[in-house]
PDB file of N, CA and C in Angstrom:
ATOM      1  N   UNK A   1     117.271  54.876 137.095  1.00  0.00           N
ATOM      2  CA  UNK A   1     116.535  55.987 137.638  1.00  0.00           C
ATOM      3  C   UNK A   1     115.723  56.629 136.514  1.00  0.00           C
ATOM      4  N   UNK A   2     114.481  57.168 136.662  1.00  0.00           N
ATOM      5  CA  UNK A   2     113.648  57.600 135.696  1.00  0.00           C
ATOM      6  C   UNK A   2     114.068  58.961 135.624  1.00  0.00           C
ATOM      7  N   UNK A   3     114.077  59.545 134.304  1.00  0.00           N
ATOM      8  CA  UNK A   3     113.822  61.210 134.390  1.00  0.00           C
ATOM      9  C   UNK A   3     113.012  61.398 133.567  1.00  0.00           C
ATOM     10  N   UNK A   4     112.501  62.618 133.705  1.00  0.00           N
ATOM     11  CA  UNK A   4     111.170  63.012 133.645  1.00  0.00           C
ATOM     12  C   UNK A   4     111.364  64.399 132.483  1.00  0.00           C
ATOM     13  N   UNK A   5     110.700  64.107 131.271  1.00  0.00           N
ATOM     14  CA  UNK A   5     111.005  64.937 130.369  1.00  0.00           C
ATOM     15  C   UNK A   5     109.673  66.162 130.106  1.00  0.00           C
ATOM     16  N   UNK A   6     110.381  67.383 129.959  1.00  0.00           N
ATOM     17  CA  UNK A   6     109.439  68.785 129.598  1.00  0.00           C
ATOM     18  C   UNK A   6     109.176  68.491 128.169  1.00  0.00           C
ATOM     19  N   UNK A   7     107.993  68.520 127.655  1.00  0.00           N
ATOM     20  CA  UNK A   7     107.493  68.570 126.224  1.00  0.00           C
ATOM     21  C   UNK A   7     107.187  70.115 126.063  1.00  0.00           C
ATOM     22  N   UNK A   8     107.733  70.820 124.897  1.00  0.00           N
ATOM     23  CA  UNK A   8     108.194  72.234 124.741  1.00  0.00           C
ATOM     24  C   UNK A   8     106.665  72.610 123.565  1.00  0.00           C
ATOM     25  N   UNK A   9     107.116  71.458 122.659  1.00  0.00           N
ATOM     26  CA  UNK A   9     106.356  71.881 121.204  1.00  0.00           C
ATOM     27  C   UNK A   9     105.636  70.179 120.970  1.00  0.00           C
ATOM     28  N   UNK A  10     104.410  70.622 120.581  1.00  0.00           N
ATOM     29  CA  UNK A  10     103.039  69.463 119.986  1.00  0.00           C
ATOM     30  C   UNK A  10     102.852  69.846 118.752  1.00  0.00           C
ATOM     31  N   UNK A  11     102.845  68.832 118.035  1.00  0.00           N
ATOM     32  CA  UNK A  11     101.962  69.241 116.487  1.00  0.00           C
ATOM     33  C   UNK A  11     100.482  68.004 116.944  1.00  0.00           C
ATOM     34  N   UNK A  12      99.265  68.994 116.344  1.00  0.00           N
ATOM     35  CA  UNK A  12      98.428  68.479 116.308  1.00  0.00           C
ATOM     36  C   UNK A  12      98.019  68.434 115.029  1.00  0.00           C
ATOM     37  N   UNK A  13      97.314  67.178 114.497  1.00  0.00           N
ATOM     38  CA  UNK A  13      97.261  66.886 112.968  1.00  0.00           C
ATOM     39  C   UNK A  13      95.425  66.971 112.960  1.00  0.00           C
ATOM     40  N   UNK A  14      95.119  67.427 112.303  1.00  0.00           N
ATOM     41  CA  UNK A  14      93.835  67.426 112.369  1.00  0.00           C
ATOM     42  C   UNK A  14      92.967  69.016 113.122  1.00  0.00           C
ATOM     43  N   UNK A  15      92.282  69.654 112.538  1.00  0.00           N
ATOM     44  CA  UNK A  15      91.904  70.735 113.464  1.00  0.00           C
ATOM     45  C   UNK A  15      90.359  71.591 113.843  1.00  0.00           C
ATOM     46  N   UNK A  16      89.794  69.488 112.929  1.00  0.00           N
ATOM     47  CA  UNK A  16      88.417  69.702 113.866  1.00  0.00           C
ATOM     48  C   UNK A  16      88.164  70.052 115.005  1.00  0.00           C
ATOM     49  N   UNK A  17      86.507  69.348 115.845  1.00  0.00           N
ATOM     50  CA  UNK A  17      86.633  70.140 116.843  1.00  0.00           C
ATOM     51  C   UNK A  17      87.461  69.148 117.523  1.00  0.00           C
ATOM     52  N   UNK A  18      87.716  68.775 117.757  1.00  0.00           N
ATOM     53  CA  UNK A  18      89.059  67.418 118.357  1.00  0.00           C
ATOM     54  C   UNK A  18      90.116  68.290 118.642  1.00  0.00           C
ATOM     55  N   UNK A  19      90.430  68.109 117.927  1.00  0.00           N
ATOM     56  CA  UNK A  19      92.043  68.732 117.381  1.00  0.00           C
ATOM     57  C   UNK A  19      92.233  70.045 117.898  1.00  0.00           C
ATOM     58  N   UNK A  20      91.540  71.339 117.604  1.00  0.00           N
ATOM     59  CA  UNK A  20      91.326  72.728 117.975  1.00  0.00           C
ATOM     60  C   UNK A  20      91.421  72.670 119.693  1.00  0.00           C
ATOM     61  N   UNK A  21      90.587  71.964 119.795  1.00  0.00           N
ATOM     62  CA  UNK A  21      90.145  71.722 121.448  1.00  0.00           C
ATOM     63  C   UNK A  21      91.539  71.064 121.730  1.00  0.00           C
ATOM     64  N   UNK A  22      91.977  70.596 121.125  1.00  0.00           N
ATOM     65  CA  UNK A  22      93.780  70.340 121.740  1.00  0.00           C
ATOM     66  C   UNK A  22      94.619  71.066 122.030  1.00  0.00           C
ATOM     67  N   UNK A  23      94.730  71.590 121.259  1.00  0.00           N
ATOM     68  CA  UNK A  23      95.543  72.320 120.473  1.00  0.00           C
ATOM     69  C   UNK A  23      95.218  73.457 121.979  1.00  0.00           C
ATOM     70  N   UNK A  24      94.383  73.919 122.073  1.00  0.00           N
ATOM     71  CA  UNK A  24      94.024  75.184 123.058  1.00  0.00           C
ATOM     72  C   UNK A  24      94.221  74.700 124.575  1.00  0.00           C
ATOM     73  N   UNK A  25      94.192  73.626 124.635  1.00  0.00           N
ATOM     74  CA  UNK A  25      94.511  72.945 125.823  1.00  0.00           C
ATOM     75  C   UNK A  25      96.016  72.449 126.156  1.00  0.00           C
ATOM     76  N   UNK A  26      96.716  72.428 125.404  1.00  0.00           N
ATOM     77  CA  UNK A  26      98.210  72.292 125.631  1.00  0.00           C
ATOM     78  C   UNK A  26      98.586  73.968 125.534  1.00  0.00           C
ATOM     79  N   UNK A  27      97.891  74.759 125.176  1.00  0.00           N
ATOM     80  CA  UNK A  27      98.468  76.173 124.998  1.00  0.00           C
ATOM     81  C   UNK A  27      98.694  76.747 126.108  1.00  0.00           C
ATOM     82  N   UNK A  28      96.955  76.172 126.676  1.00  0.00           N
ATOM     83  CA  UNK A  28      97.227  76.478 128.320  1.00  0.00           C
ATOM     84  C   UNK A  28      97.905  76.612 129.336  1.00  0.00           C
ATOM     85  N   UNK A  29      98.532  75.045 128.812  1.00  0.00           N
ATOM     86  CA  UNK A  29      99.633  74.608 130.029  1.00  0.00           C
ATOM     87  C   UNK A  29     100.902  75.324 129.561  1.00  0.00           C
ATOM     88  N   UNK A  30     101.265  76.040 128.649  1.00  0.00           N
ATOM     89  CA  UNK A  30     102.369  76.821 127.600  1.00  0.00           C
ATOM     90  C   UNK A  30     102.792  76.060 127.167  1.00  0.00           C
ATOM     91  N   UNK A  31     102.406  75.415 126.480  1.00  0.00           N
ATOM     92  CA  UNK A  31     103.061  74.399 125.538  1.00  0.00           C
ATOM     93  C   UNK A  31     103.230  74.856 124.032  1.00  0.00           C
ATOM     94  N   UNK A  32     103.991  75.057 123.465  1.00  0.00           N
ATOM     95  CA  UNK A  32     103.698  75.283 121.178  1.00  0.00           C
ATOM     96  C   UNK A  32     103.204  75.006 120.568  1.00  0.00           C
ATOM     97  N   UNK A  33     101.970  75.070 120.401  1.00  0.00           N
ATOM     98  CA  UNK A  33     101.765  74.311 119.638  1.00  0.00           C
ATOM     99  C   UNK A  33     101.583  74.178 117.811  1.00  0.00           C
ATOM    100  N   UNK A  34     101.823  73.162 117.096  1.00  0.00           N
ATOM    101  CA  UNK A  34     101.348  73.253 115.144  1.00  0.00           C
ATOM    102  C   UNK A  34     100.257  72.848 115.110  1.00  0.00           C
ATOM    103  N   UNK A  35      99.147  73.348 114.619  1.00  0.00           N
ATOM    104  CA  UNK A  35      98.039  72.841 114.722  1.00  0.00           C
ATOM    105  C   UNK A  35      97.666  72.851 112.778  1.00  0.00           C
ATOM    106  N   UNK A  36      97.777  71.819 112.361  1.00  0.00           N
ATOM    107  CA  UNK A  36      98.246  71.728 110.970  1.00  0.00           C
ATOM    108  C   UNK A  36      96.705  70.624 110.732  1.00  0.00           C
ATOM    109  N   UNK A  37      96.283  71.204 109.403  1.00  0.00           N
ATOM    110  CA  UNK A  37      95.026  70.659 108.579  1.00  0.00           C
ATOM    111  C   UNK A  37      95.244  70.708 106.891  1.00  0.00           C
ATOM    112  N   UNK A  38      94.274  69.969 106.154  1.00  0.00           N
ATOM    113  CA  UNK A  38      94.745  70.173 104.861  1.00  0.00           C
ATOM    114  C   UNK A  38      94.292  71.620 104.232  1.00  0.00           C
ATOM    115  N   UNK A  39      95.037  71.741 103.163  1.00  0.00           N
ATOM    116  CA  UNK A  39      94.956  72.465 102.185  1.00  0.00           C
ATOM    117  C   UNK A  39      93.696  72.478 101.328  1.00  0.00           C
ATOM    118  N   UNK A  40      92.508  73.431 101.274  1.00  0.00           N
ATOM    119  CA  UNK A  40      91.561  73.545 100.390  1.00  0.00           C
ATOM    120  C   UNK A  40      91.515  72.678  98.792  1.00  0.00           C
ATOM    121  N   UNK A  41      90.660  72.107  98.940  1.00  0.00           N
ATOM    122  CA  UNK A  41      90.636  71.907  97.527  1.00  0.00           C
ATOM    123  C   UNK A  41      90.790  72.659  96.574  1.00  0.00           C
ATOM    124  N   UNK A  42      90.788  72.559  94.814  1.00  0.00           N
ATOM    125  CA  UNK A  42      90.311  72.919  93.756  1.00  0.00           C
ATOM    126  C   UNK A  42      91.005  74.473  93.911  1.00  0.00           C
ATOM    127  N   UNK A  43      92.285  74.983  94.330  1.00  0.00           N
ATOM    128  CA  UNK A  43      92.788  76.043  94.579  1.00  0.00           C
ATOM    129  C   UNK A  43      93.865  76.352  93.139  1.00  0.00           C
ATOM    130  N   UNK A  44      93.698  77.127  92.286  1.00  0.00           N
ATOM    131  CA  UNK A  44      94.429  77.823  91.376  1.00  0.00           C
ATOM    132  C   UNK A  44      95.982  77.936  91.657  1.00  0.00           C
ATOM    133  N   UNK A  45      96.828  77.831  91.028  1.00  0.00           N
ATOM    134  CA  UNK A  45      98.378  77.792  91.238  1.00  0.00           C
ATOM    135  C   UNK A  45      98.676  79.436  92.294  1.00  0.00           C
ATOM    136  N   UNK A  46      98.062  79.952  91.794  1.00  0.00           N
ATOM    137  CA  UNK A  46      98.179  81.426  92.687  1.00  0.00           C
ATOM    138  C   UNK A  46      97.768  81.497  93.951  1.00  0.00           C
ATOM    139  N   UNK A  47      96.845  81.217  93.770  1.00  0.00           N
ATOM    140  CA  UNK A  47      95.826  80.634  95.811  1.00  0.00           C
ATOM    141  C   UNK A  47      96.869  79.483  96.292  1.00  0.00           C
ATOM    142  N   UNK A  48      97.822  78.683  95.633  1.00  0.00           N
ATOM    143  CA  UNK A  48      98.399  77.943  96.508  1.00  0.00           C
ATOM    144  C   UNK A  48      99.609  78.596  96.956  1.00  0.00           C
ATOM    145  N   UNK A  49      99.871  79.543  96.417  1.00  0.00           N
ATOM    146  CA  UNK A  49     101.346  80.311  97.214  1.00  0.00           C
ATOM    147  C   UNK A  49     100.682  81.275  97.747  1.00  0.00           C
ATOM    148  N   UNK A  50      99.481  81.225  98.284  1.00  0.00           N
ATOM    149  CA  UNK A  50      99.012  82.532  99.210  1.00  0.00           C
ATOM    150  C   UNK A  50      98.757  81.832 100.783  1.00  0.00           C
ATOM    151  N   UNK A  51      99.576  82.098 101.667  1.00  0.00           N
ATOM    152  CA  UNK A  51      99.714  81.081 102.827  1.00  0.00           C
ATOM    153  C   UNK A  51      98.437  81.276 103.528  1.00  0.00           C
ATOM    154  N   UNK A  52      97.727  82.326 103.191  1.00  0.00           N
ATOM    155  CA  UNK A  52      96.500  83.024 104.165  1.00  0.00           C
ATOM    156  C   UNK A  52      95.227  81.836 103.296  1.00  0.00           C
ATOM    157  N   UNK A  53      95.131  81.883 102.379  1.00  0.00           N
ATOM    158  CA  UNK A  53      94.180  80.818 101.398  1.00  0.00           C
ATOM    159  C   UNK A  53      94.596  79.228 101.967  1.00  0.00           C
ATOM    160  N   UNK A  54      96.224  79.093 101.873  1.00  0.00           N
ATOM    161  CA  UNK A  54      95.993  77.682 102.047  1.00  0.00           C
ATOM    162  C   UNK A  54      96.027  77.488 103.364  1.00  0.00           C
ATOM    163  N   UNK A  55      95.915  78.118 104.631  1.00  0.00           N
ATOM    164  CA  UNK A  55      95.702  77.630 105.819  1.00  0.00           C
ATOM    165  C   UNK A  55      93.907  78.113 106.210  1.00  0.00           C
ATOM    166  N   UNK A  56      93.362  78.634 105.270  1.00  0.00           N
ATOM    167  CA  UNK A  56      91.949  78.895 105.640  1.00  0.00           C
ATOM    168  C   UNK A  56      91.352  77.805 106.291  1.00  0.00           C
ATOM    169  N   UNK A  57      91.569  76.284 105.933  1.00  0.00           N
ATOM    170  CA  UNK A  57      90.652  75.537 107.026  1.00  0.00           C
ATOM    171  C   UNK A  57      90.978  75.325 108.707  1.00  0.00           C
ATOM    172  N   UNK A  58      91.967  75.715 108.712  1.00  0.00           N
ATOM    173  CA  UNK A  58      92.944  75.377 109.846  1.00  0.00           C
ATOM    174  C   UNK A  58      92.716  76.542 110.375  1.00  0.00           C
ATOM    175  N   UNK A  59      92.764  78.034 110.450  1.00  0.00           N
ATOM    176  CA  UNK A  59      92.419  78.709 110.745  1.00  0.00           C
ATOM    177  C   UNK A  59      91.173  79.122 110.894  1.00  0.00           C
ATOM    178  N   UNK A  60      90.110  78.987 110.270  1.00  0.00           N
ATOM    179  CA  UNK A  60      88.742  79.302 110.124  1.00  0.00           C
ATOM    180  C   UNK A  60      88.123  78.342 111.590  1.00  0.00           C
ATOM    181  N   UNK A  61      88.836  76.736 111.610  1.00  0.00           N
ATOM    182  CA  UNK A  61      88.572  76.302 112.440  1.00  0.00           C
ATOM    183  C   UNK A  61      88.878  76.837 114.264  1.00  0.00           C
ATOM    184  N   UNK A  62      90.467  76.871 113.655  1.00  0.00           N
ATOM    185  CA  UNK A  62      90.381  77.460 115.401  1.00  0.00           C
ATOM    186  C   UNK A  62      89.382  78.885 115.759  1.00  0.00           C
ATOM    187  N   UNK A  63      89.467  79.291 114.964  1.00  0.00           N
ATOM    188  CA  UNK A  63      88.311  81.050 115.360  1.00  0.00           C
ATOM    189  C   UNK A  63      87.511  80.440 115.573  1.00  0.00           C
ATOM    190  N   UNK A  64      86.661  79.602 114.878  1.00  0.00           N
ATOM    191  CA  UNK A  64      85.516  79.031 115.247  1.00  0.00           C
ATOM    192  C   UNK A  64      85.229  78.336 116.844  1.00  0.00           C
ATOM    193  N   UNK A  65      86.595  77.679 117.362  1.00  0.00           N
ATOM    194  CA  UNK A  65      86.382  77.031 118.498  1.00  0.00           C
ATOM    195  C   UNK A  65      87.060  78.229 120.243  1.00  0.00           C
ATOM    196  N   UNK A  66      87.818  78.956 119.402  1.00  0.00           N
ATOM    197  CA  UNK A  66      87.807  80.220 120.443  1.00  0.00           C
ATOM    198  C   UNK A  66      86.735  80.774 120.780  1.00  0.00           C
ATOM    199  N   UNK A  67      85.638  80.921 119.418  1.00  0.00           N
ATOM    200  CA  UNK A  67      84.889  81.692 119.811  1.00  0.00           C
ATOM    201  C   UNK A  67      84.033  81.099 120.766  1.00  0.00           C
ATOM    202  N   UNK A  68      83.937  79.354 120.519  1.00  0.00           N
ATOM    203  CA  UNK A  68      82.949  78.704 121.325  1.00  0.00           C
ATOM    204  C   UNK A  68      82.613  78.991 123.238  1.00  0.00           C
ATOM    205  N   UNK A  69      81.573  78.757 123.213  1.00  0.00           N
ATOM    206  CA  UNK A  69      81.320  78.612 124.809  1.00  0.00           C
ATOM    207  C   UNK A  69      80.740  77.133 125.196  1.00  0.00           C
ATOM    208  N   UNK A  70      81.434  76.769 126.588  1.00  0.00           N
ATOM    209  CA  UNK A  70      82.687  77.713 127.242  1.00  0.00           C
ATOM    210  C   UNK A  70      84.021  77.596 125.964  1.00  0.00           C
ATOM    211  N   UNK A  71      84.713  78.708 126.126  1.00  0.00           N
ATOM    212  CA  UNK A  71      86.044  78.793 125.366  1.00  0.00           C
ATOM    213  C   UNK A  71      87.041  77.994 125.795  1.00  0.00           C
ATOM    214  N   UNK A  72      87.135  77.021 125.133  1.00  0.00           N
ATOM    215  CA  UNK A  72      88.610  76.083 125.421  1.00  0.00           C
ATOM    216  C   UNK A  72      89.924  76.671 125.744  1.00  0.00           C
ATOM    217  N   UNK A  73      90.202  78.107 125.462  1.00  0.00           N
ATOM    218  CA  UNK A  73      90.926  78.571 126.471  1.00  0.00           C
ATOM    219  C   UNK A  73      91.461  79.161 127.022  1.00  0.00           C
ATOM    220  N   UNK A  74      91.941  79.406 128.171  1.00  0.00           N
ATOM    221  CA  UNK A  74      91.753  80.263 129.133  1.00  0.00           C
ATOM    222  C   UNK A  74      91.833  81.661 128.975  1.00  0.00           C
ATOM    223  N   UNK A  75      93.015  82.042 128.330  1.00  0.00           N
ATOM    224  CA  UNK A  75      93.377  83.408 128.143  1.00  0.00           C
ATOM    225  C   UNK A  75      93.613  83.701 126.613  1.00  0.00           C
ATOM    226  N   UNK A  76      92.987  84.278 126.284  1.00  0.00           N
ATOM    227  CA  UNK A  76      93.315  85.137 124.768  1.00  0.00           C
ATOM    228  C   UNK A  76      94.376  85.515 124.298  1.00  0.00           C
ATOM    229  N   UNK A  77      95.629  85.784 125.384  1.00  0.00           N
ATOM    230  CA  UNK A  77      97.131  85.504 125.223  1.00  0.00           C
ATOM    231  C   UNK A  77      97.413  84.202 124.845  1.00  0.00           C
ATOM    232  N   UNK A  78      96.831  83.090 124.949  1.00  0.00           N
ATOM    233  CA  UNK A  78      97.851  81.841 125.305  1.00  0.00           C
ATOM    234  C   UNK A  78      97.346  81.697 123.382  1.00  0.00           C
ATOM    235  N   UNK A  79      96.656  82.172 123.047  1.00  0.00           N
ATOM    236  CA  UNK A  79      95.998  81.816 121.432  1.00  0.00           C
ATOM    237  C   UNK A  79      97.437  81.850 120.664  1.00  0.00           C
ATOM    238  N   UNK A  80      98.420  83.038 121.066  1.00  0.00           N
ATOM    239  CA  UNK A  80      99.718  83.375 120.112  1.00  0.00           C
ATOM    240  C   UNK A  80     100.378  81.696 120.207  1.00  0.00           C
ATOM    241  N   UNK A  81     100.093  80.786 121.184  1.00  0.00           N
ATOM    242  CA  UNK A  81     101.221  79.800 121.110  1.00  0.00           C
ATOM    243  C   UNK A  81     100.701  78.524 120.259  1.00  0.00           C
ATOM    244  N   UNK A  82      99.769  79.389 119.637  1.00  0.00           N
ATOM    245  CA  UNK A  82      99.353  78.309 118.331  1.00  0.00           C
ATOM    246  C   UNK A  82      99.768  78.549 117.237  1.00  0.00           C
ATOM    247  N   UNK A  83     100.372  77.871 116.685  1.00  0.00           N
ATOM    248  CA  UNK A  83     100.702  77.952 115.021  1.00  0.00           C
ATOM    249  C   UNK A  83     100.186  77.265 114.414  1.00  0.00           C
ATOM    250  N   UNK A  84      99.333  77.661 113.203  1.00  0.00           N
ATOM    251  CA  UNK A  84      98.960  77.023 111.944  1.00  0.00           C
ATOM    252  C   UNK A  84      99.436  76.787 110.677  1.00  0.00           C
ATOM    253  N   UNK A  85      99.117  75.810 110.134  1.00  0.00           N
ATOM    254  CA  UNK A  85     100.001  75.384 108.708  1.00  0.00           C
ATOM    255  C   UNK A  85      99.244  74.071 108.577  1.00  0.00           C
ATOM    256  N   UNK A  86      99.658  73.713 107.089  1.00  0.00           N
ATOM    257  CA  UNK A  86      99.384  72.318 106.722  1.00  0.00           C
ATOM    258  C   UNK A  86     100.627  71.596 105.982  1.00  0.00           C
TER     259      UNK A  86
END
């Protein structure tokens, strides 16, 4: 007999526009998502223990694709069920 499994939490690797646009689309459905990109280059030992510096691409990206029109998604609430990191 088949059963049929709930997927809770997604990591998405990558957070071009690919990835972002994923990432906002499983949020939708309430899903968790990690929406994880690399770490800036050429960053000073100090900028790398600053979590706000080293997730700048990963973040910079999703703002960028919220802001897009149409907005990938739906509600401006569902944005909290994204987490970023690399």
């Amino acid at each position: 007999m088949k059963t049929n499994r709930h997927i809770n939490k997604v990591a998405v690797v990558g957070s071009g526009i690919m990835g972002s646009r994923i990432a906002c689309h499983f949020a939708n459905i309430g899903v968790e998502v990690l929406l994880l990109d690399i770490v800036p280059f050429d960053l000073t030992e100090e900028q790398l223990k600053d979590k706000k510096v080293r997730n700048s691409i990963v973040n910079d990206s999703l703002k960028s694709t919220i802001k897009s029109k149409p907005s990938p998604i739906y509600s401006k609430d569902f944005v909290s069920r994204i987490t970023t990191g690399n």
